[in-house]
N, C-alpha and C. Protein backbone atom coordinates (compact mmCIF):
# COMPACT_ATOMS: atom_id res chain seq x y z
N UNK A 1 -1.15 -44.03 -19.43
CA UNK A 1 -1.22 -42.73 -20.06
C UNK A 1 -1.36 -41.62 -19.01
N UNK A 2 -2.17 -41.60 -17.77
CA UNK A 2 -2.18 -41.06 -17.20
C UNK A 2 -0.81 -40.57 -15.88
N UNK A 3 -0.37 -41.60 -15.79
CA UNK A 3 0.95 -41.67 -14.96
C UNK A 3 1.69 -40.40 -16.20
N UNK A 4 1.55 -40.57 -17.18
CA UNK A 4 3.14 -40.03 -18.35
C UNK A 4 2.56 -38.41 -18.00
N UNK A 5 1.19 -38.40 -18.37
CA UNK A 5 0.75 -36.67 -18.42
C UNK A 5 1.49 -35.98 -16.38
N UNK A 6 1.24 -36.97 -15.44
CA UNK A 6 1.87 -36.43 -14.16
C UNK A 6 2.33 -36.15 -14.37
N UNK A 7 3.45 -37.37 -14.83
CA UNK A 7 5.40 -37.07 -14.49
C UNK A 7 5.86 -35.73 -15.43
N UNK A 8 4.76 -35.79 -16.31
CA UNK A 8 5.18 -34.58 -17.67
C UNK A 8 5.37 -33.02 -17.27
N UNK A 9 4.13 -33.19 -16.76
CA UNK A 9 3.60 -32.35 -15.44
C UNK A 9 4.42 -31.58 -14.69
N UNK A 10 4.68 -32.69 -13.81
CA UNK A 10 5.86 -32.70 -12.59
C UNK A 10 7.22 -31.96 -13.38
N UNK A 11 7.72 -32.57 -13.91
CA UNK A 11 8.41 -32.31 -14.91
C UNK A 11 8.39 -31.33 -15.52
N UNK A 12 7.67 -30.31 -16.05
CA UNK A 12 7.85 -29.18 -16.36
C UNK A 12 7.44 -27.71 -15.29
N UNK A 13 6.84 -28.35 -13.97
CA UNK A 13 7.54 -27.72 -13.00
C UNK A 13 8.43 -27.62 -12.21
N UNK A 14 8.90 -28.52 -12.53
CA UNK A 14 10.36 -28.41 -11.88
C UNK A 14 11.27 -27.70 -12.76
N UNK A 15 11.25 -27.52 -14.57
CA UNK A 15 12.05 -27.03 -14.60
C UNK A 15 11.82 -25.69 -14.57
N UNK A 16 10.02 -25.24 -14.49
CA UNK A 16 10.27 -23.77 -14.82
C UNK A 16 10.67 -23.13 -13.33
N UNK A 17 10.72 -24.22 -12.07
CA UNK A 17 11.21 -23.95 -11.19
C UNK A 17 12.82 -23.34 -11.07
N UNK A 18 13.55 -24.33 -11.99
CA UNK A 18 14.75 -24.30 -11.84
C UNK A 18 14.87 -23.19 -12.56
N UNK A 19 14.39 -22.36 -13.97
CA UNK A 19 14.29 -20.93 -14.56
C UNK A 19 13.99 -20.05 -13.71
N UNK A 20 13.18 -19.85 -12.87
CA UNK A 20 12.63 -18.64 -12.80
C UNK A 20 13.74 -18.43 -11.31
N UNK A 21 14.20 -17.12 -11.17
CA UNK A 21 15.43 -17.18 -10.55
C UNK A 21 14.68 -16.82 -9.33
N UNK A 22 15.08 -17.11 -7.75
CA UNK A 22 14.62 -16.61 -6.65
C UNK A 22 15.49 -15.87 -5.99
N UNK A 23 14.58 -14.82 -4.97
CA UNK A 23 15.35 -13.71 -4.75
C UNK A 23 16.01 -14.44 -2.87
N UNK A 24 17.11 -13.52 -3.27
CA UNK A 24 18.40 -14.30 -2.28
C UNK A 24 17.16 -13.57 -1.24
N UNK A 25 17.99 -14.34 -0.01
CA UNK A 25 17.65 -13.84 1.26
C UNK A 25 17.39 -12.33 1.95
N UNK A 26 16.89 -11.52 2.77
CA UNK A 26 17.86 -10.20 3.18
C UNK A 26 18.81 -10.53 4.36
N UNK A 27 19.63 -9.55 3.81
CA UNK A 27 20.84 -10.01 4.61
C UNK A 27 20.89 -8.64 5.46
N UNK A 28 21.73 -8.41 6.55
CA UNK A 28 21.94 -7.51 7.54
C UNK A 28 21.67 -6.08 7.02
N UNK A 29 22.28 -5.76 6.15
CA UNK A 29 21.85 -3.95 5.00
C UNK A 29 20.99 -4.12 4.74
N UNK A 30 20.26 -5.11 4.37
CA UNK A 30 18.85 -4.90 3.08
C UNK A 30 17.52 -4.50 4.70
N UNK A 31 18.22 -5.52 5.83
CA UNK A 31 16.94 -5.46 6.67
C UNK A 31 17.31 -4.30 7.84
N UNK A 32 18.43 -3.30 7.79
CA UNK A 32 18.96 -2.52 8.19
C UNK A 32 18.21 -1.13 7.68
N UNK A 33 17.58 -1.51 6.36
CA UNK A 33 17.33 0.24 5.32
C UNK A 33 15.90 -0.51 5.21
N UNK A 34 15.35 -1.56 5.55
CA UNK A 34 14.07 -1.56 5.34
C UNK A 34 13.33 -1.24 6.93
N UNK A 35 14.82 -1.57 8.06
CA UNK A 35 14.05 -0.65 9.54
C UNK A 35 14.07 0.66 9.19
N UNK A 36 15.11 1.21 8.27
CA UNK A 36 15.23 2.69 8.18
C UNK A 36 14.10 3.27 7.46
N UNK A 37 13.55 2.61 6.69
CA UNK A 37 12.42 3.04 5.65
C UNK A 37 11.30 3.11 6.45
N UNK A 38 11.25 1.83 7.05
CA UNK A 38 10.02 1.80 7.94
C UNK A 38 9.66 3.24 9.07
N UNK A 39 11.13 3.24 9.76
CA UNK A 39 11.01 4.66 10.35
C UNK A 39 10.58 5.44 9.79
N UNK A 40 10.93 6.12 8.63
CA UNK A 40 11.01 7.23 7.97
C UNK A 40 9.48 7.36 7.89
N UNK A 41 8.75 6.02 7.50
CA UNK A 41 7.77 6.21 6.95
C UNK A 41 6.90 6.13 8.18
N UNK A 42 6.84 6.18 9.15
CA UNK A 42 6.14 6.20 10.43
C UNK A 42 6.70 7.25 11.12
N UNK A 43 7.35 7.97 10.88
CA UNK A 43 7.74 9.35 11.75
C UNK A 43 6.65 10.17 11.50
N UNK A 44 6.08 10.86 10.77
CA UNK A 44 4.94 11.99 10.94
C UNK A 44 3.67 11.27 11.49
N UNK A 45 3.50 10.00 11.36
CA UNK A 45 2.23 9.38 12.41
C UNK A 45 2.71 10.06 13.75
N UNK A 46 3.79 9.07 14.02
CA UNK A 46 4.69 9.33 15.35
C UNK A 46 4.24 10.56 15.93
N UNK A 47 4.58 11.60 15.37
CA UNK A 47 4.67 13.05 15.32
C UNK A 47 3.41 13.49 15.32
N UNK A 48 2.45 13.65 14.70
CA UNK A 48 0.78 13.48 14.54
C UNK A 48 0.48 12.78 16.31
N UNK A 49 0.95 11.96 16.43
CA UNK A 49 0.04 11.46 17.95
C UNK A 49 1.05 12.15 18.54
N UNK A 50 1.91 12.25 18.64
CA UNK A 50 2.74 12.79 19.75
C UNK A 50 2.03 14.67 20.21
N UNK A 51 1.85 14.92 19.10
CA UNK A 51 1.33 16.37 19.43
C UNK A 51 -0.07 15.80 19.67
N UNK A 52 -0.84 14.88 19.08
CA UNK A 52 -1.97 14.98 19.93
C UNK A 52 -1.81 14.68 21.62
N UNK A 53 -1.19 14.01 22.27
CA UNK A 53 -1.08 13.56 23.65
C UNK A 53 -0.71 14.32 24.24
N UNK A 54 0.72 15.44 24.06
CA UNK A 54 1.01 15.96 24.95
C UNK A 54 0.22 17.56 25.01
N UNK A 55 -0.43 18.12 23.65
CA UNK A 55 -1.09 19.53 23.85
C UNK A 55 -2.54 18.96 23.73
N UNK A 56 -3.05 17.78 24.10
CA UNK A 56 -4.70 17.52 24.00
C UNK A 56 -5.27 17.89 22.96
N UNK A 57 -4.85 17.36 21.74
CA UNK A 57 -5.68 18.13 20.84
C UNK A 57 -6.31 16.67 19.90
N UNK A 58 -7.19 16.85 19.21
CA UNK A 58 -8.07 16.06 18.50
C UNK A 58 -7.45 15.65 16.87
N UNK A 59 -7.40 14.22 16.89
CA UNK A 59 -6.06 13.71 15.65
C UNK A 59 -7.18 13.35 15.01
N UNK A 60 -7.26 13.51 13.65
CA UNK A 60 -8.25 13.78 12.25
C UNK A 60 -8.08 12.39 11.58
N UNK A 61 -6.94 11.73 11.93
CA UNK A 61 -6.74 10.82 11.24
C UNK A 61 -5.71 10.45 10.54
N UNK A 62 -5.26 11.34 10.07
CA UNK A 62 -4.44 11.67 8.74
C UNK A 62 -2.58 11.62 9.28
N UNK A 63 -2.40 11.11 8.26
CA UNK A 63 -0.92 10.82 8.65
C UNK A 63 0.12 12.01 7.69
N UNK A 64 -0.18 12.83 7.30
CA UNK A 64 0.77 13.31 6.41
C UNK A 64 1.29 14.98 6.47
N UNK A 65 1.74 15.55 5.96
CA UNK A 65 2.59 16.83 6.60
C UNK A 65 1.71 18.19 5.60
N UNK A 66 0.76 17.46 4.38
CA UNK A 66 0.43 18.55 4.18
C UNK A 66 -1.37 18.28 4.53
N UNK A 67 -2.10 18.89 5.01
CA UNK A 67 -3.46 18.07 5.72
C UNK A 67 -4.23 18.25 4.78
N UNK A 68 -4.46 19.36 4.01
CA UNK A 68 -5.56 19.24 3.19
C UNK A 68 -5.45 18.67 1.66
N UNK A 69 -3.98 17.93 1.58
CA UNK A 69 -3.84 16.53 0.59
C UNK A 69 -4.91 15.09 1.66
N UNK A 70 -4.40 15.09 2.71
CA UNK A 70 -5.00 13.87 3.80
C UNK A 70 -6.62 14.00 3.44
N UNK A 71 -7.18 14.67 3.93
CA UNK A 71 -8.34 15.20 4.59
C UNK A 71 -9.38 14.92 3.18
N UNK A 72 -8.73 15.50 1.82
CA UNK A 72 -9.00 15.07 0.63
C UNK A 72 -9.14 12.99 0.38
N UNK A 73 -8.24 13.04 0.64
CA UNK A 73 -8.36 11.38 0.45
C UNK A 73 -9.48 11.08 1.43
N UNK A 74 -9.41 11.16 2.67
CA UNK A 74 -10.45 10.49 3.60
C UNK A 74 -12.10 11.14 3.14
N UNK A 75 -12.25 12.42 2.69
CA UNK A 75 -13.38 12.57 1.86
C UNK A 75 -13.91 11.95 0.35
N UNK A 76 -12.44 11.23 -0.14
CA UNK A 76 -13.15 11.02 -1.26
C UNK A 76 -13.55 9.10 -0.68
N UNK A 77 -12.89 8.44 0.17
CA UNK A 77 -12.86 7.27 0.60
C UNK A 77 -14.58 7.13 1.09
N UNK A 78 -14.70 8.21 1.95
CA UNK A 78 -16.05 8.38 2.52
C UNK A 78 -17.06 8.36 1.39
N UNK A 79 -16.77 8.88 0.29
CA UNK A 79 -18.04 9.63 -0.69
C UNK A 79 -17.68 8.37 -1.38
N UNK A 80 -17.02 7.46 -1.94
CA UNK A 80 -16.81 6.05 -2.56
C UNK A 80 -17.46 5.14 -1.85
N UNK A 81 -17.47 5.57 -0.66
CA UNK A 81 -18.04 4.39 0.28
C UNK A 81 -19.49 4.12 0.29
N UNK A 82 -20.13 5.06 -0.22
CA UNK A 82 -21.55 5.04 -0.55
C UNK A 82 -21.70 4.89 -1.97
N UNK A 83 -20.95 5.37 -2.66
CA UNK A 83 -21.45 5.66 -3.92
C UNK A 83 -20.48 4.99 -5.42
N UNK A 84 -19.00 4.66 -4.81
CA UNK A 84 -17.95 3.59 -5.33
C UNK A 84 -17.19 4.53 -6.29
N UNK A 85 -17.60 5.57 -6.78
CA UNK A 85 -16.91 6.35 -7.87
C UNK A 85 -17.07 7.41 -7.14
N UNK A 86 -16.49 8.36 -7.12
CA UNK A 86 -16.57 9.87 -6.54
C UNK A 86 -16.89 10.79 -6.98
N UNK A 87 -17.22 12.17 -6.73
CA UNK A 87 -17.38 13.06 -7.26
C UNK A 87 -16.51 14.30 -6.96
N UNK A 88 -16.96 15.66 -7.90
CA UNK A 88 -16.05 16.41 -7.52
C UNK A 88 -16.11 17.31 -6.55
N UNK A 89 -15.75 17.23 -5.35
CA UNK A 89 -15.95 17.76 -3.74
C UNK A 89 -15.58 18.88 -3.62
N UNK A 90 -15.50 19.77 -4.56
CA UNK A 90 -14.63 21.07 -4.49
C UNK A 90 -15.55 22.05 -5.18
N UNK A 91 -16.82 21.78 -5.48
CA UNK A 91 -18.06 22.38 -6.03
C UNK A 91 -19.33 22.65 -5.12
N UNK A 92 -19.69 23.58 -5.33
CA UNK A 92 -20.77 23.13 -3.28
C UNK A 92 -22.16 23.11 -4.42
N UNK A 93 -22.62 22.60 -5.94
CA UNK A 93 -23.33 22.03 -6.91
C UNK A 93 -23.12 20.29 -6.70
N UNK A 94 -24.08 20.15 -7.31
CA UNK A 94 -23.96 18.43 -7.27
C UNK A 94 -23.52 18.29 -8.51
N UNK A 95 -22.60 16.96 -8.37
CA UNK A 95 -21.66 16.76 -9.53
C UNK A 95 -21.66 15.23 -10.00
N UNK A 96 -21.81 14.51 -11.36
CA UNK A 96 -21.91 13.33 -10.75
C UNK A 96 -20.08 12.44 -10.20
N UNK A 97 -20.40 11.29 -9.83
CA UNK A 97 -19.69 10.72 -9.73
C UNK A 97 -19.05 9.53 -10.76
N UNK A 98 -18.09 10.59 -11.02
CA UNK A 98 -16.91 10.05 -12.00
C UNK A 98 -15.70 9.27 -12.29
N UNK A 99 -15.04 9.81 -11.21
CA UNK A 99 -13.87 9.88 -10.45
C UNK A 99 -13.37 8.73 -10.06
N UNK A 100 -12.59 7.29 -10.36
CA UNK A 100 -12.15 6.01 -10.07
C UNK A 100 -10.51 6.20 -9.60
N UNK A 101 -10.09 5.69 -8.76
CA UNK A 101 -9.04 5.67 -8.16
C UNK A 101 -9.07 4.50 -7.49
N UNK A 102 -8.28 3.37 -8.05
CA UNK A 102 -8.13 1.64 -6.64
C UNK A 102 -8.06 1.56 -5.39
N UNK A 103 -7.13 2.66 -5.61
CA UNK A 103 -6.66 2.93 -4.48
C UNK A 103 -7.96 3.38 -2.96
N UNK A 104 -8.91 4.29 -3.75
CA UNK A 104 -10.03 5.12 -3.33
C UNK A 104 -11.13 4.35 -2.92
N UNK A 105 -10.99 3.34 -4.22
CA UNK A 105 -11.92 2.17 -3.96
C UNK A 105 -12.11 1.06 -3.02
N UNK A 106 -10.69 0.69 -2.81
CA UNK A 106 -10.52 -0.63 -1.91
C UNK A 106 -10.49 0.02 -0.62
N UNK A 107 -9.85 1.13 -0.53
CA UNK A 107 -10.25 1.86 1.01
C UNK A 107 -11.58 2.12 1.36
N UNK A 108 -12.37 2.42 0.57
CA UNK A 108 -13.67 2.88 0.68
C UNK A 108 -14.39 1.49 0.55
N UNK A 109 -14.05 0.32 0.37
CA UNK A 109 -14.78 -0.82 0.52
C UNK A 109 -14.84 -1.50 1.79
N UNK A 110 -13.35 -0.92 2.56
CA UNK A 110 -13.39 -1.17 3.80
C UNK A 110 -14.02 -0.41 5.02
N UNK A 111 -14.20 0.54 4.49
CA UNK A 111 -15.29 1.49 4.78
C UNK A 111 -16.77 1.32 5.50
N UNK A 112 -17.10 0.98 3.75
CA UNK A 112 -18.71 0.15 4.11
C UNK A 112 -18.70 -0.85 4.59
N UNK A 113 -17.70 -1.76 5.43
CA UNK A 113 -17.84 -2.94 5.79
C UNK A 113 -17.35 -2.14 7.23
N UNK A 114 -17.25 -0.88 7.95
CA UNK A 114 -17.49 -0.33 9.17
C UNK A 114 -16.08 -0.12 9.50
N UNK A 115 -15.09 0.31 8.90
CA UNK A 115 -13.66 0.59 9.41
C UNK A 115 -13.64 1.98 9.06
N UNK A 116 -13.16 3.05 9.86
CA UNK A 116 -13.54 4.35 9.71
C UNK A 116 -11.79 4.58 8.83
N UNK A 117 -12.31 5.39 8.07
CA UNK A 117 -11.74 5.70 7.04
C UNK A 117 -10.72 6.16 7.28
N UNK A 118 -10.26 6.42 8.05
CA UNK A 118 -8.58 7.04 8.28
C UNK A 118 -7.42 5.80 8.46
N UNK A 119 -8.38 4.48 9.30
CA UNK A 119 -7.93 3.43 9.24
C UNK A 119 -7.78 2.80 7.92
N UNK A 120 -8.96 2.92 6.87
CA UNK A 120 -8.97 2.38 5.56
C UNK A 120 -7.55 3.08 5.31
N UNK A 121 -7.53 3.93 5.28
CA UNK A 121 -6.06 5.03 4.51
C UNK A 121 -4.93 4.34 4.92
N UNK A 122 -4.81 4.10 6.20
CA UNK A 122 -3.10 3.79 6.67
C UNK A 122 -3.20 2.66 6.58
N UNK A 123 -4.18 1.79 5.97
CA UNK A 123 -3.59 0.32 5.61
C UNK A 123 -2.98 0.21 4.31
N UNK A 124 -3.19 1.41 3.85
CA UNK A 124 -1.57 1.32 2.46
C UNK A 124 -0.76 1.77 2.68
N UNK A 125 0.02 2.25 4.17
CA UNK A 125 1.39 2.73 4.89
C UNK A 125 2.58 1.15 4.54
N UNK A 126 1.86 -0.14 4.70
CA UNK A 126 2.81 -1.44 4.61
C UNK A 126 2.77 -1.47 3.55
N UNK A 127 1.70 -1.36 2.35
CA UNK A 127 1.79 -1.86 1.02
C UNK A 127 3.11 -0.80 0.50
N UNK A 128 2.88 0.01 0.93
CA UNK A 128 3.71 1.14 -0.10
C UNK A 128 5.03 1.14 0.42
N UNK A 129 5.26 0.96 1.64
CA UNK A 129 6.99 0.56 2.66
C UNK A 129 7.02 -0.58 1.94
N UNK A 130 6.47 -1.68 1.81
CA UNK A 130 6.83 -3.07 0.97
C UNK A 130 7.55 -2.66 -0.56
N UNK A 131 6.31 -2.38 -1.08
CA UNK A 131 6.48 -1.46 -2.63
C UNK A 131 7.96 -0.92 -2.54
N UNK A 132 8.18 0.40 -1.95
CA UNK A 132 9.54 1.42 -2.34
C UNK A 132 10.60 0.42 -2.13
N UNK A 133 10.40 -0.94 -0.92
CA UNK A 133 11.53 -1.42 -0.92
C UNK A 133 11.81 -2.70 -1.65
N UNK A 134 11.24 -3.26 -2.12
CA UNK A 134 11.21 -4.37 -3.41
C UNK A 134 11.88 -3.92 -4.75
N UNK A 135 11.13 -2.82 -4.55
CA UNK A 135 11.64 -2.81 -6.33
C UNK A 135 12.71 -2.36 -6.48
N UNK A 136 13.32 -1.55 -5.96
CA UNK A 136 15.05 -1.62 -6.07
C UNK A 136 15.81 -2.41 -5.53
N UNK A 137 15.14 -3.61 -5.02
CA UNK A 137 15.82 -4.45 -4.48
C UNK A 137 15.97 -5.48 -5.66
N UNK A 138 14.65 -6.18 -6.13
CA UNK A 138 14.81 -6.33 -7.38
C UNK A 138 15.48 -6.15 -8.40
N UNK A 139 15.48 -4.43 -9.01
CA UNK A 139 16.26 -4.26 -10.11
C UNK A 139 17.88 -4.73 -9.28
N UNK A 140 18.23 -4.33 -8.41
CA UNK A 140 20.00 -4.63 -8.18
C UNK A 140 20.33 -6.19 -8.22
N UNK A 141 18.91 -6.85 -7.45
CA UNK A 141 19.45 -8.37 -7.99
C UNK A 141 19.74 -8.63 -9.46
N UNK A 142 19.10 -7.98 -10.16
CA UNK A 142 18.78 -8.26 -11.57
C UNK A 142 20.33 -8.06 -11.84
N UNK A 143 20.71 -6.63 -11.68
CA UNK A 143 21.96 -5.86 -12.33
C UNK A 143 22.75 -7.04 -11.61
N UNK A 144 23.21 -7.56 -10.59
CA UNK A 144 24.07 -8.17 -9.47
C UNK A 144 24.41 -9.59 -10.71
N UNK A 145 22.92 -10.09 -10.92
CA UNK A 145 22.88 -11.17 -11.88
C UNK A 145 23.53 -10.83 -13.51
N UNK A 146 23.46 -10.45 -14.39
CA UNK A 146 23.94 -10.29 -15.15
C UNK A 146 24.92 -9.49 -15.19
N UNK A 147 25.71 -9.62 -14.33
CA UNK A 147 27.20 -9.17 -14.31
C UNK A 147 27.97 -10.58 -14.23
């Protein structure tokens, strides 16, 4: 009895193996626009240190073109990091903390475990270059397939 429940087992992973469709390889274009993405998406770092090195000036952290969107995130990462929910930082009253964002959270968890927060931030630079380039990669397999 026990042998039959394996093979049964076995057996119905293999076929939901054989269902569930896997995604082809990347081929020369797909890994051509995911170096291009990658650039794109590392040019204003680039640019950010580059002006710090050559005019000596002091880099905040922040990777992005408008600063006081940046500067916002790394304050609310900081104020999560103590407190896990945020508050509203734009009141110079105490406010409580309301404010949930995952995003806010898991950075700010890396936080309290001693990674300074600008670092917490740009460790969702790969998640999100992964992200933009999956999912339309995805839907075209999809479309590619049911044609």
């Amino acid at each position: 009895m026990t042998t039959e429940v394996v093979a049964a087992a076995g057996a119905d992973r293999q076929q939901a193996a054989a269902i569930a469709p896997r995604q082809p390889r990347l081929d020369r274009f797909e890994l051509a626009v995911l170096g291009v993405l990658v650039a794109v998406s590392l040019w204003i770092l680039a640019l950010d240190l580059w002006q710090v090195v050559v005019h000596h000036r002091t880099w905040t952290g922040t990777d992005g073109e408008f600063l006081a969107d940046q500067m916002q995130y790394l304050a609310w990462i900081r104020d999560s990091s103590h407190h896990f929910l945020v508050s509203d930082l734009f009141v110079l009253r105490s406010t409580p903390h309301e404010y949930f964002q995952p995003i806010v959270v898991v950075s700010a968890a890396l936080a309290a475990l001693g990674v300074t927060p600008w670092v917490a931030l740009l460790v969702w630079k790969p998640v999100a270059v992964v992200a933009v380039f999956r999912r339309p990669r995805a839907r075209a397999t999809r479309a590619a397939r049911a044609l």
